[in-house]
N, C-alpha and C. Protein backbone atom coordinates (compact mmCIF):
# COMPACT_ATOMS: atom_id res chain seq x y z
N UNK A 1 0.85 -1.19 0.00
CA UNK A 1 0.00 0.00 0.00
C UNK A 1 0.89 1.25 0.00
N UNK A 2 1.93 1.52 -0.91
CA UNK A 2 2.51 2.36 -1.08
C UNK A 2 2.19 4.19 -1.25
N UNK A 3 1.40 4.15 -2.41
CA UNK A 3 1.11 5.63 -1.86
C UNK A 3 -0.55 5.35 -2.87
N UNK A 4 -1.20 6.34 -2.37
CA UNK A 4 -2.77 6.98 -2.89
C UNK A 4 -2.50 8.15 -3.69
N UNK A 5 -3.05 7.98 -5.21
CA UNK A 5 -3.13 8.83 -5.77
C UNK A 5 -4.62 9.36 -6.51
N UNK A 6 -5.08 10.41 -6.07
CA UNK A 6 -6.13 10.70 -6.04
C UNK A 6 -7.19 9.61 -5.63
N UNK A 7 -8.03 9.00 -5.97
CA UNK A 7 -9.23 8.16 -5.40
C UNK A 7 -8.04 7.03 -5.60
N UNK A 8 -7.50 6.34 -6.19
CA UNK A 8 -6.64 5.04 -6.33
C UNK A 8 -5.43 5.02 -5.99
N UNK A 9 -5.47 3.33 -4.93
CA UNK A 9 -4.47 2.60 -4.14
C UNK A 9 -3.46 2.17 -5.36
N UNK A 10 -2.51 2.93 -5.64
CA UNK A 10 -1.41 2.11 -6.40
C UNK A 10 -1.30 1.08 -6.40
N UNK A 11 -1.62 0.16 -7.22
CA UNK A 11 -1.35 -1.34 -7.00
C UNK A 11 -0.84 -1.67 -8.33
N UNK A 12 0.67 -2.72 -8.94
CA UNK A 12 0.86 -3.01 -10.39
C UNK A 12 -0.25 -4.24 -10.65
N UNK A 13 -1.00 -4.63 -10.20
CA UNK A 13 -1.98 -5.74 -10.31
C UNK A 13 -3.49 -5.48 -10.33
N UNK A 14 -4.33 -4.59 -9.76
CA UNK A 14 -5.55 -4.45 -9.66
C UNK A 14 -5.78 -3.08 -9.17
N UNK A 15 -7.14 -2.58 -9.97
CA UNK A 15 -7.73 -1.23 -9.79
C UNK A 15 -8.37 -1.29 -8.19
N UNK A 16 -7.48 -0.11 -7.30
CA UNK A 16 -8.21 -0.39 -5.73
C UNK A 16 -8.68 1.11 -6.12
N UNK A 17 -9.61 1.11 -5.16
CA UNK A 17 -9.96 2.51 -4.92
C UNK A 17 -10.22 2.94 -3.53
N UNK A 18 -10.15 4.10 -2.97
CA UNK A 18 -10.02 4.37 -1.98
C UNK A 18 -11.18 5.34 -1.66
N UNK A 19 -11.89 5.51 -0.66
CA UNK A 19 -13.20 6.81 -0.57
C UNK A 19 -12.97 7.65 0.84
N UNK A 20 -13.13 8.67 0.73
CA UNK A 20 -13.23 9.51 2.19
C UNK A 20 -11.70 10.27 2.78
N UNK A 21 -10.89 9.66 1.44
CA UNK A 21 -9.52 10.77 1.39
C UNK A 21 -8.72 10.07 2.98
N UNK A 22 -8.67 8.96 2.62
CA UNK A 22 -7.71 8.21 3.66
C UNK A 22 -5.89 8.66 3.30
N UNK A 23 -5.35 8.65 4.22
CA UNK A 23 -3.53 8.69 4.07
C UNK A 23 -3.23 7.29 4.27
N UNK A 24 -1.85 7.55 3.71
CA UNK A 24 -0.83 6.71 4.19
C UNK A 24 -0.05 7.07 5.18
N UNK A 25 0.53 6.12 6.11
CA UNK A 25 1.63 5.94 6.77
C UNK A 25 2.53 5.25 6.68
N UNK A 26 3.67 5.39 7.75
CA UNK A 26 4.97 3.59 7.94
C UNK A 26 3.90 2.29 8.12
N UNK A 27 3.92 1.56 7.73
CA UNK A 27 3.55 0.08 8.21
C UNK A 27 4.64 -0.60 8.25
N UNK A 28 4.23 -2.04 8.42
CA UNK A 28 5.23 -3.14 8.63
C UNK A 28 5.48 -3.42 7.27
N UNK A 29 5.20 -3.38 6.21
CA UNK A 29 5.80 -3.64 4.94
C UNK A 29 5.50 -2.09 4.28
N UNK A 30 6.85 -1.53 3.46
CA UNK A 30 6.56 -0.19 3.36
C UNK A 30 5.66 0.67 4.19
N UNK A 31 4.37 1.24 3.31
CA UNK A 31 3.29 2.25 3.66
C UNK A 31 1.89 1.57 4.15
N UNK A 32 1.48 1.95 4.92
CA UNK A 32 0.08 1.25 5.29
C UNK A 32 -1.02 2.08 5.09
N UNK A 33 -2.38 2.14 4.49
CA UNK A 33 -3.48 2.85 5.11
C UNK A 33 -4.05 2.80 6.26
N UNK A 34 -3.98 4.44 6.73
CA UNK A 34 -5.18 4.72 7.60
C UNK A 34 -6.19 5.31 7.66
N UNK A 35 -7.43 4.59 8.09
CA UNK A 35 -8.91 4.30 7.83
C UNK A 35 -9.10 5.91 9.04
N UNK A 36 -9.86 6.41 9.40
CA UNK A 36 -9.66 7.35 10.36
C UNK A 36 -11.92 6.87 10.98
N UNK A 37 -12.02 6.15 10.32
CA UNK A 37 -13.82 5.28 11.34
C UNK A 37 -14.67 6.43 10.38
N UNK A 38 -14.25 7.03 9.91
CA UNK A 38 -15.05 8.39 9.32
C UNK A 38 -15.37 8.08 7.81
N UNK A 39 -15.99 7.68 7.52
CA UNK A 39 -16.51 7.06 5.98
C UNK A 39 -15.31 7.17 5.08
N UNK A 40 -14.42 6.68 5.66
CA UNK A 40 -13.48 6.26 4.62
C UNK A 40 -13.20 4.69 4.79
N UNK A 41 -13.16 4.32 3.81
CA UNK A 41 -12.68 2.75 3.54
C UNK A 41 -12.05 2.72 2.07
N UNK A 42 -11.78 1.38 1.76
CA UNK A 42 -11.00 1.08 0.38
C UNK A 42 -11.93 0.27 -0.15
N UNK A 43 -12.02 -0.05 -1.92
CA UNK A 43 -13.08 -0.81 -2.69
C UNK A 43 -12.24 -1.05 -3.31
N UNK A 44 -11.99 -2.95 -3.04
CA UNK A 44 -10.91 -3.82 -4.19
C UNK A 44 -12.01 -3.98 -5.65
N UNK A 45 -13.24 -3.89 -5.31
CA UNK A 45 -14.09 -4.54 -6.47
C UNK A 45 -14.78 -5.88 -6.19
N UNK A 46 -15.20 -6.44 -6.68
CA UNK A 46 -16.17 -7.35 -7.11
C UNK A 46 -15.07 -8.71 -7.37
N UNK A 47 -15.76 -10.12 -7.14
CA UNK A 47 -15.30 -11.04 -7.51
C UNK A 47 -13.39 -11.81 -7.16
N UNK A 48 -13.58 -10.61 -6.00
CA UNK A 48 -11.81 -10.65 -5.64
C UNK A 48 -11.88 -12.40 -5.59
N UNK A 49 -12.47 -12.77 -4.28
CA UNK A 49 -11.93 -14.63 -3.85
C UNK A 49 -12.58 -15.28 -4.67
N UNK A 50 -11.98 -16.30 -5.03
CA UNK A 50 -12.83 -17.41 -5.48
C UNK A 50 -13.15 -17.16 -7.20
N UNK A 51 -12.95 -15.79 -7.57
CA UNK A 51 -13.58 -15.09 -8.80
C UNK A 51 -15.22 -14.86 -8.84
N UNK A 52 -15.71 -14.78 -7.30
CA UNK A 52 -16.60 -14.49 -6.81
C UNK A 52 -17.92 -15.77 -6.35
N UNK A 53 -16.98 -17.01 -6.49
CA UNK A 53 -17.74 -18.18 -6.16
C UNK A 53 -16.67 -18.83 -5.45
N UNK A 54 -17.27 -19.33 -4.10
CA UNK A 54 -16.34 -19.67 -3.27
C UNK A 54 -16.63 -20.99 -3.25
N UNK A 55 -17.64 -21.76 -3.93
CA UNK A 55 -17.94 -23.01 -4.20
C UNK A 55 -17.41 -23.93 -5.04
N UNK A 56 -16.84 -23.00 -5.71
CA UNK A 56 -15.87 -23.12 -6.83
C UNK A 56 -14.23 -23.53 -6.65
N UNK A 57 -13.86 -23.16 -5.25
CA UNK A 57 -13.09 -23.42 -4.17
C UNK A 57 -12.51 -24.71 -4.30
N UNK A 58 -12.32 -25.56 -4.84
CA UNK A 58 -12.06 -26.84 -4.01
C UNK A 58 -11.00 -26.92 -3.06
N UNK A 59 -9.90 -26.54 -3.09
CA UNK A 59 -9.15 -26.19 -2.18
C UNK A 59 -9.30 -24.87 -1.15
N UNK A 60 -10.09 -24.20 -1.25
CA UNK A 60 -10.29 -23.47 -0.32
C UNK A 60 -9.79 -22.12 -0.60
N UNK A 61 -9.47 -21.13 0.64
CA UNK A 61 -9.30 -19.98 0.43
C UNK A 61 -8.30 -19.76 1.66
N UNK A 62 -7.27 -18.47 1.73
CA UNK A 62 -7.02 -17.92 2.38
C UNK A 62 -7.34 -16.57 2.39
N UNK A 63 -7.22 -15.54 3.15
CA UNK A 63 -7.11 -14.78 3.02
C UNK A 63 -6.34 -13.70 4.67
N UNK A 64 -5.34 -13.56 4.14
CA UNK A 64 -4.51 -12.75 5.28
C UNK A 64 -4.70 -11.12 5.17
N UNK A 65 -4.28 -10.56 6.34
CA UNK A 65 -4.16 -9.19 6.13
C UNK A 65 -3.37 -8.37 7.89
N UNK A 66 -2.98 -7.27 7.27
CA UNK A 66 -2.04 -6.84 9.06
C UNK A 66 -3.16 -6.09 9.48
N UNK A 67 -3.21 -5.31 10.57
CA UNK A 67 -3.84 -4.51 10.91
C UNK A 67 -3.63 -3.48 12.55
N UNK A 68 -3.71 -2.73 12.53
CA UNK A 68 -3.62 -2.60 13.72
C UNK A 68 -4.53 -1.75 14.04
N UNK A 69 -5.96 -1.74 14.81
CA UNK A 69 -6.78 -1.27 15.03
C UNK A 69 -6.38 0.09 15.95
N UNK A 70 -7.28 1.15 15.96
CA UNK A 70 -7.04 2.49 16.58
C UNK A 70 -8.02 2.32 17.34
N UNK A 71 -9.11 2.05 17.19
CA UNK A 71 -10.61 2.25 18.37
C UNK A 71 -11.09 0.99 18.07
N UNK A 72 -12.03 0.48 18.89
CA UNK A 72 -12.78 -1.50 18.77
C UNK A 72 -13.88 -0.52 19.37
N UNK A 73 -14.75 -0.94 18.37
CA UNK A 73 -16.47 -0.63 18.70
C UNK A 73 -16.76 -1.67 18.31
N UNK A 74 -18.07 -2.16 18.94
CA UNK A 74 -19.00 -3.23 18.35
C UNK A 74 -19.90 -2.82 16.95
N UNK A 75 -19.67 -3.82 16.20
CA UNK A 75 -20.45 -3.32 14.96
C UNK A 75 -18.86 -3.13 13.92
N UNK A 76 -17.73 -2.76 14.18
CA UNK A 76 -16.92 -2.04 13.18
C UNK A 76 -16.38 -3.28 12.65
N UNK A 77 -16.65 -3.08 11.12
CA UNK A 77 -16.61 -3.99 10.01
C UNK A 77 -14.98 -4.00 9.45
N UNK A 78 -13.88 -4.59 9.47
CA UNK A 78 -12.83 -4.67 8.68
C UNK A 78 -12.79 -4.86 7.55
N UNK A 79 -12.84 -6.27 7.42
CA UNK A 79 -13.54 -6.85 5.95
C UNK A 79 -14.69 -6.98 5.58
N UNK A 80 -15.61 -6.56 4.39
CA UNK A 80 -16.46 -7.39 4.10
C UNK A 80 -17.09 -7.73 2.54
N UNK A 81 -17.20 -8.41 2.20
CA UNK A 81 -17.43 -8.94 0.89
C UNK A 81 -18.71 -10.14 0.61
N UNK A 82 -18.71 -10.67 -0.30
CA UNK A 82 -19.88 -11.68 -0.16
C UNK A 82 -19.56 -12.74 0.28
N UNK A 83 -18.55 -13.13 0.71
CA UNK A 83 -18.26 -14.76 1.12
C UNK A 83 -17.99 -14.56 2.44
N UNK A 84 -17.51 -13.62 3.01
CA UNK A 84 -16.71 -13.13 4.17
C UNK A 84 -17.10 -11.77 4.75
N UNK A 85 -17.11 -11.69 6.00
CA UNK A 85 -17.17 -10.59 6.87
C UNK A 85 -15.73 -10.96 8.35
N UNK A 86 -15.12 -9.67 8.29
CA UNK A 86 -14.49 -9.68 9.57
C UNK A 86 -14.76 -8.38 10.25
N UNK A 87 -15.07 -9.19 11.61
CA UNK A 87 -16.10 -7.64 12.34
C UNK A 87 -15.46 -7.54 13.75
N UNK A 88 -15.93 -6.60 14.50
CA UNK A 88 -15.68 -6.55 15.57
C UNK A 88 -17.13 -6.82 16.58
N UNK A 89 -17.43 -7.79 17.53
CA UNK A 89 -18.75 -7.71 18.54
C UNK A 89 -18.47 -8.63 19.34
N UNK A 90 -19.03 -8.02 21.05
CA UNK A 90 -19.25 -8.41 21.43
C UNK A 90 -17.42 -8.44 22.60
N UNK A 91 -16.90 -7.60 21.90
CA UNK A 91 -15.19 -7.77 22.41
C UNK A 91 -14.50 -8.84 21.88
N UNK A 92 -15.27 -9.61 20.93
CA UNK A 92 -14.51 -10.17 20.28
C UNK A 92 -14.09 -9.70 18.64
N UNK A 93 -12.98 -10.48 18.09
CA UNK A 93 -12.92 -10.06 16.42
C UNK A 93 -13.47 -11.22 15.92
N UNK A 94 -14.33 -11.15 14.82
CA UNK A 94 -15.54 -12.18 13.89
C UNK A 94 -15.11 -13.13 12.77
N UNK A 95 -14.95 -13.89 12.44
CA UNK A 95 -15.11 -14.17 10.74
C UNK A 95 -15.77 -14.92 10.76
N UNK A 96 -16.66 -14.63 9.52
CA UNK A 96 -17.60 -15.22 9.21
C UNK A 96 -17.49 -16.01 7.82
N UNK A 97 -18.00 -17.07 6.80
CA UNK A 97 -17.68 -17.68 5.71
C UNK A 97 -19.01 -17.94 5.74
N UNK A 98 -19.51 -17.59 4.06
CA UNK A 98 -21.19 -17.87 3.90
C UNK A 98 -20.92 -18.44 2.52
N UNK A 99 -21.94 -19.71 2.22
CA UNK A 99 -22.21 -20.21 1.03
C UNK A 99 -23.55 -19.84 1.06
N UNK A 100 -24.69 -19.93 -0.28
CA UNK A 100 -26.08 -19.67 -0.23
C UNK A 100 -26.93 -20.34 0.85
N UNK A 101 -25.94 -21.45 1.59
CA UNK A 101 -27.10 -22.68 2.54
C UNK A 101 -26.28 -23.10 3.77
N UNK A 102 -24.66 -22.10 4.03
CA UNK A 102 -23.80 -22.88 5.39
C UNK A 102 -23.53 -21.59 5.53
N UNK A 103 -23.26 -21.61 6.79
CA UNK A 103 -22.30 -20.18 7.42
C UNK A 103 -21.31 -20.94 8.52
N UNK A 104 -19.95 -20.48 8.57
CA UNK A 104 -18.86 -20.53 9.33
C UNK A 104 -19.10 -19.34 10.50
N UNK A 105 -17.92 -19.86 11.36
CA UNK A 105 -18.15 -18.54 12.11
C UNK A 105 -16.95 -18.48 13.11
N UNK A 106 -16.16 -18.01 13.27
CA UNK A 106 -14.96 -18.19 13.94
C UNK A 106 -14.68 -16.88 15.02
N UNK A 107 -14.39 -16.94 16.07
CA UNK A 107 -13.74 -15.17 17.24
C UNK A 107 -13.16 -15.73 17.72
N UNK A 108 -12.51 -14.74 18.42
CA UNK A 108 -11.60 -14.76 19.42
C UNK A 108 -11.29 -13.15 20.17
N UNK A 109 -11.53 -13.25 21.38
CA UNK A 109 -11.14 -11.98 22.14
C UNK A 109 -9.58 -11.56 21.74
N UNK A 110 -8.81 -11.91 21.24
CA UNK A 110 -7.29 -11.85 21.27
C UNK A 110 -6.67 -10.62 20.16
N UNK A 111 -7.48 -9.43 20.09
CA UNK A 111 -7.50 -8.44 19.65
C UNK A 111 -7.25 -6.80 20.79
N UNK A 112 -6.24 -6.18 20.45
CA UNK A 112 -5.98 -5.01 21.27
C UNK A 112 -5.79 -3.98 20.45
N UNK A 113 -6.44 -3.01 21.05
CA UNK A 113 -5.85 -1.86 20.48
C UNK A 113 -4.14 -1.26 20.20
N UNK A 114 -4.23 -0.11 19.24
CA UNK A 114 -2.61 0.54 19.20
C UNK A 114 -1.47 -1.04 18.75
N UNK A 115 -2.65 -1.76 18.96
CA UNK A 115 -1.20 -2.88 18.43
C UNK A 115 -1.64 -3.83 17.14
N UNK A 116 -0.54 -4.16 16.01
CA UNK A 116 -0.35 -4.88 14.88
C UNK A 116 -0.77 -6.38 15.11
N UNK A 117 -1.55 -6.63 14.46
CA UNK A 117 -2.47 -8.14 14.19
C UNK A 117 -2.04 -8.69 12.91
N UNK A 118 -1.70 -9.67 12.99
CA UNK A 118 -1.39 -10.59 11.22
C UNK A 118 -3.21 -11.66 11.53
N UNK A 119 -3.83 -11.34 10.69
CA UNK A 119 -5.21 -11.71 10.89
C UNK A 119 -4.87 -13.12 9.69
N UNK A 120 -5.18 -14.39 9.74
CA UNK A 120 -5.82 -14.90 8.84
C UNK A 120 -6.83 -15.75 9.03
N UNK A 121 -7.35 -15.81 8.11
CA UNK A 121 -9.08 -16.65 7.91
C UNK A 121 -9.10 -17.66 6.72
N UNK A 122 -9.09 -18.67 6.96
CA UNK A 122 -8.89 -20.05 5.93
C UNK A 122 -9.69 -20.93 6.03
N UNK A 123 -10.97 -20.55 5.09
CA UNK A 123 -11.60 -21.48 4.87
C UNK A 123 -12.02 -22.66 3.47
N UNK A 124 -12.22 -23.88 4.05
CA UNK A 124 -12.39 -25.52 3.26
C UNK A 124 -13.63 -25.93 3.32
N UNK A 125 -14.09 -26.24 1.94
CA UNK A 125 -15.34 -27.06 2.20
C UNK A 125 -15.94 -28.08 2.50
N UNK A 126 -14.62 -28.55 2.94
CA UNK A 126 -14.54 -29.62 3.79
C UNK A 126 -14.80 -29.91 5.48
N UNK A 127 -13.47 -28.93 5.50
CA UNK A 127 -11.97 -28.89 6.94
C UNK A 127 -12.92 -27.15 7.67
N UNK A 128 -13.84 -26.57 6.63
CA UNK A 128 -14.54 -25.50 7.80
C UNK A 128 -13.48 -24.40 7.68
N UNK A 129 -13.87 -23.41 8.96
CA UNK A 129 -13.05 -22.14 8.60
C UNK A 129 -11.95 -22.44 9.96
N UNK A 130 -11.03 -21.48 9.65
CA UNK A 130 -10.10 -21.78 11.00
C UNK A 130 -9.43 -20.14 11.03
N UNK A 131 -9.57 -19.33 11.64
CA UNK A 131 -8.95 -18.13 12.22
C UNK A 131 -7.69 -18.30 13.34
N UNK A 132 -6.56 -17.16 11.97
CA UNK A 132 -5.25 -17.30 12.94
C UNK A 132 -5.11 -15.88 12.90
N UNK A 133 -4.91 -15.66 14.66
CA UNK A 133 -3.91 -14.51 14.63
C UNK A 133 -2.84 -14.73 15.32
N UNK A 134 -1.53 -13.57 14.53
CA UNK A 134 0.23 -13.59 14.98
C UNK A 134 0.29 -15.11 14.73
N UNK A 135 -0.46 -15.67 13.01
CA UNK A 135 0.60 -17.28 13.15
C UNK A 135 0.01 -18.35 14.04
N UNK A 136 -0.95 -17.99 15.11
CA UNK A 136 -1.26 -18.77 16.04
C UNK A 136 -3.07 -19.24 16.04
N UNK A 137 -3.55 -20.51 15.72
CA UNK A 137 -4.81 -20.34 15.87
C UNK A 137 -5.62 -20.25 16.77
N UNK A 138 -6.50 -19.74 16.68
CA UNK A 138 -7.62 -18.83 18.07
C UNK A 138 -8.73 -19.90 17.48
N UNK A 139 -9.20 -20.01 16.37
CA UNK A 139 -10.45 -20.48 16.75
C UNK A 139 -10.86 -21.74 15.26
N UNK A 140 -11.47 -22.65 15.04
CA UNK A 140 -11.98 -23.33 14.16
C UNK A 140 -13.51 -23.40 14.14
N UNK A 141 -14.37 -23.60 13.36
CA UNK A 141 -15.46 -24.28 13.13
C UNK A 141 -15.22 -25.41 12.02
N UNK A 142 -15.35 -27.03 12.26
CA UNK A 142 -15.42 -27.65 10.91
C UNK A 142 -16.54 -28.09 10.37
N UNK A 143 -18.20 -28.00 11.08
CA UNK A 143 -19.59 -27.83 10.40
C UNK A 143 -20.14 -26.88 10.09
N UNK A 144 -20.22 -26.41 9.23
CA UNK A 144 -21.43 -24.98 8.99
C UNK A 144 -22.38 -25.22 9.37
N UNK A 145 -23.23 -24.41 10.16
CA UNK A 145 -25.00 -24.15 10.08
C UNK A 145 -25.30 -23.65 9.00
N UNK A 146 -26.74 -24.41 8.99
CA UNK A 146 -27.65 -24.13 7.95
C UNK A 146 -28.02 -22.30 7.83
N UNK A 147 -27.33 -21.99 6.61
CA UNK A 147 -27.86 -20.24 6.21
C UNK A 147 -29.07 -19.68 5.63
N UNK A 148 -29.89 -19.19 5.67
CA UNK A 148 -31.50 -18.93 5.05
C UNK A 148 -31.21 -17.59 4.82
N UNK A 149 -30.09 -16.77 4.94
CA UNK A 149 -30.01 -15.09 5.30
C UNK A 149 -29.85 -15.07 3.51
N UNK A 150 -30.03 -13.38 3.65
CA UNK A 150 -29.19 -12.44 2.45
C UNK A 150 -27.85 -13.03 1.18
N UNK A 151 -28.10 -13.80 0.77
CA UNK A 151 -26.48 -14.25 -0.16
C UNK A 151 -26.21 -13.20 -1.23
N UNK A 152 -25.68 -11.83 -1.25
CA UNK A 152 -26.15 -11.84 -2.77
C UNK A 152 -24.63 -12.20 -3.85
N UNK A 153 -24.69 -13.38 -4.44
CA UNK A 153 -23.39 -13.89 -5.05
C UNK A 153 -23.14 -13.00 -6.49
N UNK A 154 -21.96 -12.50 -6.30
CA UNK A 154 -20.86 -11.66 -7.05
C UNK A 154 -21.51 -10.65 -7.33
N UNK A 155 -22.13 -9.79 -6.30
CA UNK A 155 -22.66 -8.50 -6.50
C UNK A 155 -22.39 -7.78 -5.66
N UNK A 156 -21.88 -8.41 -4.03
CA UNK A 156 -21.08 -7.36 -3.38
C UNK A 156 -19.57 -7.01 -3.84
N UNK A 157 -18.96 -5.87 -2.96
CA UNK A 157 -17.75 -5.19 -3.40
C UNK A 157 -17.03 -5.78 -2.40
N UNK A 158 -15.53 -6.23 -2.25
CA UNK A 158 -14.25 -6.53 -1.55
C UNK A 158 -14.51 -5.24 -0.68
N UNK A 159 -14.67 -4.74 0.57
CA UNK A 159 -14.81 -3.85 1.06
C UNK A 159 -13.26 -3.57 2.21
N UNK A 160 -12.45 -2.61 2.69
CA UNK A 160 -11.67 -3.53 3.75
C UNK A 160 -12.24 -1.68 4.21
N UNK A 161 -12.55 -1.59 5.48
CA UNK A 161 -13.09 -0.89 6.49
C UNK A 161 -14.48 -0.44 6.61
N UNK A 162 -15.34 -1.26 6.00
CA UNK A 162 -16.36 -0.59 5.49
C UNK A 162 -17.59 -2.02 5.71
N UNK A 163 -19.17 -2.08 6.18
CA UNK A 163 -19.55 -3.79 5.67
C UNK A 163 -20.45 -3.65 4.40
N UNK A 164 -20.87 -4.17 3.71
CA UNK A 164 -21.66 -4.14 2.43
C UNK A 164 -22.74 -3.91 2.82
N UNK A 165 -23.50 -3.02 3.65
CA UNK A 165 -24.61 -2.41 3.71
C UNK A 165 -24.85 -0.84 3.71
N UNK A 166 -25.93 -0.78 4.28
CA UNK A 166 -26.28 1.24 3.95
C UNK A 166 -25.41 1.56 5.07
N UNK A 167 -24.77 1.30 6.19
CA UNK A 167 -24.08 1.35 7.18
C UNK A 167 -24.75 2.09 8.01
N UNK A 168 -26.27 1.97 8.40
CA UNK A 168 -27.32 2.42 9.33
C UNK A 168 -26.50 2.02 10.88
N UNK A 169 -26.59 1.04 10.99
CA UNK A 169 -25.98 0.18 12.23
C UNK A 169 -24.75 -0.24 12.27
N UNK A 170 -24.00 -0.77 11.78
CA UNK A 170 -22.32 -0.63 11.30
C UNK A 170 -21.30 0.51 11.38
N UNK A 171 -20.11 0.24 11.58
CA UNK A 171 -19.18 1.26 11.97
C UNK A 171 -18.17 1.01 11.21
N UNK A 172 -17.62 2.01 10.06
CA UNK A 172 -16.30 2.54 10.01
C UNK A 172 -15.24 1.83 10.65
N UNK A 173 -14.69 0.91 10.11
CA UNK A 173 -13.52 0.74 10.74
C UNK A 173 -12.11 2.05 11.05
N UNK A 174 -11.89 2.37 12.37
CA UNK A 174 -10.57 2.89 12.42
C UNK A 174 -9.23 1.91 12.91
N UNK A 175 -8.39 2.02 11.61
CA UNK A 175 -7.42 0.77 11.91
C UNK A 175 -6.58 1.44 10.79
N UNK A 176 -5.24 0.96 10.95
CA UNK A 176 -4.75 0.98 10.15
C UNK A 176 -4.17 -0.71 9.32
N UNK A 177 -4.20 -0.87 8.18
CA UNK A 177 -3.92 -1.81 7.27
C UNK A 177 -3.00 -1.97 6.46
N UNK A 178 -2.49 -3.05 6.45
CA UNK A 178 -1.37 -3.54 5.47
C UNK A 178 -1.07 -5.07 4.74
N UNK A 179 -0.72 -4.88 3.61
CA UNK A 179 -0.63 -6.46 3.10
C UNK A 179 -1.57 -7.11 3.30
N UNK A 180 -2.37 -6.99 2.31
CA UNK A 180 -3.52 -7.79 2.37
C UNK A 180 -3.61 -8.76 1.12
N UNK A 181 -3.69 -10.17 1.29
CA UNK A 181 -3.13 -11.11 0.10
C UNK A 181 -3.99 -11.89 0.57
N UNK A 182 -4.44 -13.01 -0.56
CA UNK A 182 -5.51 -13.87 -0.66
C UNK A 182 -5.01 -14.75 -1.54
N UNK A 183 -5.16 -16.82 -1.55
CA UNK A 183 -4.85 -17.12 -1.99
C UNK A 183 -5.88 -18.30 -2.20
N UNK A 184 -5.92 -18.76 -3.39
CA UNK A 184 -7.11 -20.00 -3.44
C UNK A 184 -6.83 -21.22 -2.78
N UNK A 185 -6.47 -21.26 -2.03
CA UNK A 185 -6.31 -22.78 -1.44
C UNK A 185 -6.23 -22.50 0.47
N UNK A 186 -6.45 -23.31 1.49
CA UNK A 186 -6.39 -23.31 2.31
C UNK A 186 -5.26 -23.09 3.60
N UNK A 187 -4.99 -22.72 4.20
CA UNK A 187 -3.59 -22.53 5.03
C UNK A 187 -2.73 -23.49 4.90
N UNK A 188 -3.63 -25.03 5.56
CA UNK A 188 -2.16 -26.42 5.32
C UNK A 188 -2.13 -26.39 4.23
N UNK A 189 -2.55 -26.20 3.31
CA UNK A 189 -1.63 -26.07 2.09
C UNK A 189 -0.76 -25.37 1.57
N UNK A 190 -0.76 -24.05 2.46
CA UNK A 190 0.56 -23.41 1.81
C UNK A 190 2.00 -23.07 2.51
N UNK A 191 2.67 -22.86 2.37
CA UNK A 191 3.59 -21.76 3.35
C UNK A 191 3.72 -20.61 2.93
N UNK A 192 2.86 -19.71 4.00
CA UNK A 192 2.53 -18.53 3.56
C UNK A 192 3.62 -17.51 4.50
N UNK A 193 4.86 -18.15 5.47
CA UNK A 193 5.01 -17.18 5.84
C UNK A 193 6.68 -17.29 4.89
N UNK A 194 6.94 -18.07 3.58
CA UNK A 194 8.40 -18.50 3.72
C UNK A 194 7.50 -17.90 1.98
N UNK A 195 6.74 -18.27 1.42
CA UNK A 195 6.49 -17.94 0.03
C UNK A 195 5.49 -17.40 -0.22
N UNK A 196 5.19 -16.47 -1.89
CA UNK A 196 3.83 -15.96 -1.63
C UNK A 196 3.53 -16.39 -2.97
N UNK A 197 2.67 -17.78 -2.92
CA UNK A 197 1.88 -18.61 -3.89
C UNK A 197 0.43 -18.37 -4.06
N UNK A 198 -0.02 -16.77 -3.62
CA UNK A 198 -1.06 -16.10 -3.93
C UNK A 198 -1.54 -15.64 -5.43
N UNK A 199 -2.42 -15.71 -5.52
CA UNK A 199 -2.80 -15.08 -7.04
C UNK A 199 -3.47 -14.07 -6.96
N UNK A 200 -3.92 -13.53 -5.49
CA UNK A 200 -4.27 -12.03 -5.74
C UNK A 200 -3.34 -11.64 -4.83
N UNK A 201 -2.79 -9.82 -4.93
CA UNK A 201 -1.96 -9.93 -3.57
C UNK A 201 -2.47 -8.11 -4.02
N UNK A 202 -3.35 -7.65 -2.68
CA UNK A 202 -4.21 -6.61 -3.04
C UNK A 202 -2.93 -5.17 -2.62
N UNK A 203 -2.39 -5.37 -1.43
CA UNK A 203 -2.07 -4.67 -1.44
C UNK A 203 0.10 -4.85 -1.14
N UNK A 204 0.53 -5.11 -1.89
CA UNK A 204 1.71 -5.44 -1.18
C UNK A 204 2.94 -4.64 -0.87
């Protein structure tokens, strides 16, 4: 996440866009964005994981990202997209994994303010979702419950501070972000901290 030029996140790989006139700062890899909770967030687009079908998956998904939150409200959305939401409630941090008929669901309290999180969320349609943070796992689900909610498939936007609604009830993420990479296949399958065998890598 090197630098913002006018509405767009420099990236040599994919059109990001940015809303609400966010900066950059130092992060842990180069420059990081910061979100300031105030209707600013970033829009990767449409169809980022999976190419917008996560069923399509057979090996699964990763998806990592840094973060280091500034304020934790309940309700404040990090990620959210159509397959995935990462939220903040309840004092815990969320992920969620939705097909049209299963939902995942993974937390863990193990979130602090002022300090850097390596977040990942890896889910199998098999093996379920499994949430790691700092490298370490906090939490698994390997059955989905049955989903009856809202799906709408490849029509929401890759959102990262922002959730895919009118944001009536939802909050602005304030955090700052970095390196955010996604890869089609599941965690044991890769080594993600020695290689990067990603095929999207949003912000690096």
């Amino acid at each position: 996440m090197d630098r913002i030029r006018g509405d767009t996140l420099v990236n040599p790989n994919h059109v990001i866009y940015v809303s609400g006139n966010p900066h950059t700062q130092t992060g842990l890899i180069g420059n990081a964005v910061n979100l300031n909770g105030r209707n600013q967030y970033i829009d990767a687009g449409q169809d980022v994981i999976c190419g917008g079908n996560i069923q399509t998956c057979a090996k699964g998904f990763t998806l990592r990202f840094k973060m280091k939150p500034n304020q934790l409200q309940d309700n404040t959305y990090f990620i959210s997209s159509h397959p995935v939401d990462v939220y903040y409630q309840n004092n815990r941090l969320v992920a969620e994994v939705r097909t049209p008929t299963t939902v995942w669901r993974t937390s863990t309290p193990n979130l602090r303010r002022d300090a850097w999180h390596q977040v990942d969320v890896s889910w199998h349609p098999v093996d379920g979702l499994a949430m790691y943070v700092n490298s370490q796992q906090v939490d698994r689900q390997t059955v989905g419950l049955s989903y009856d909610g809202q799906y709408d498939d490849g029509t929401k936007h890759f959102y990262i501070g922002r959730a895919n609604t009118d944001m009536i009830r939802e909050r602005f993420a304030n955090a700052v972000f970095d390196d955010l990479q996604i890869w089609e296949a599941k965690r044991d399958y890769l080594i993600p901290d020695l290689i990067d065998p990603g095929t999207v890598s949003l912000c690096p």
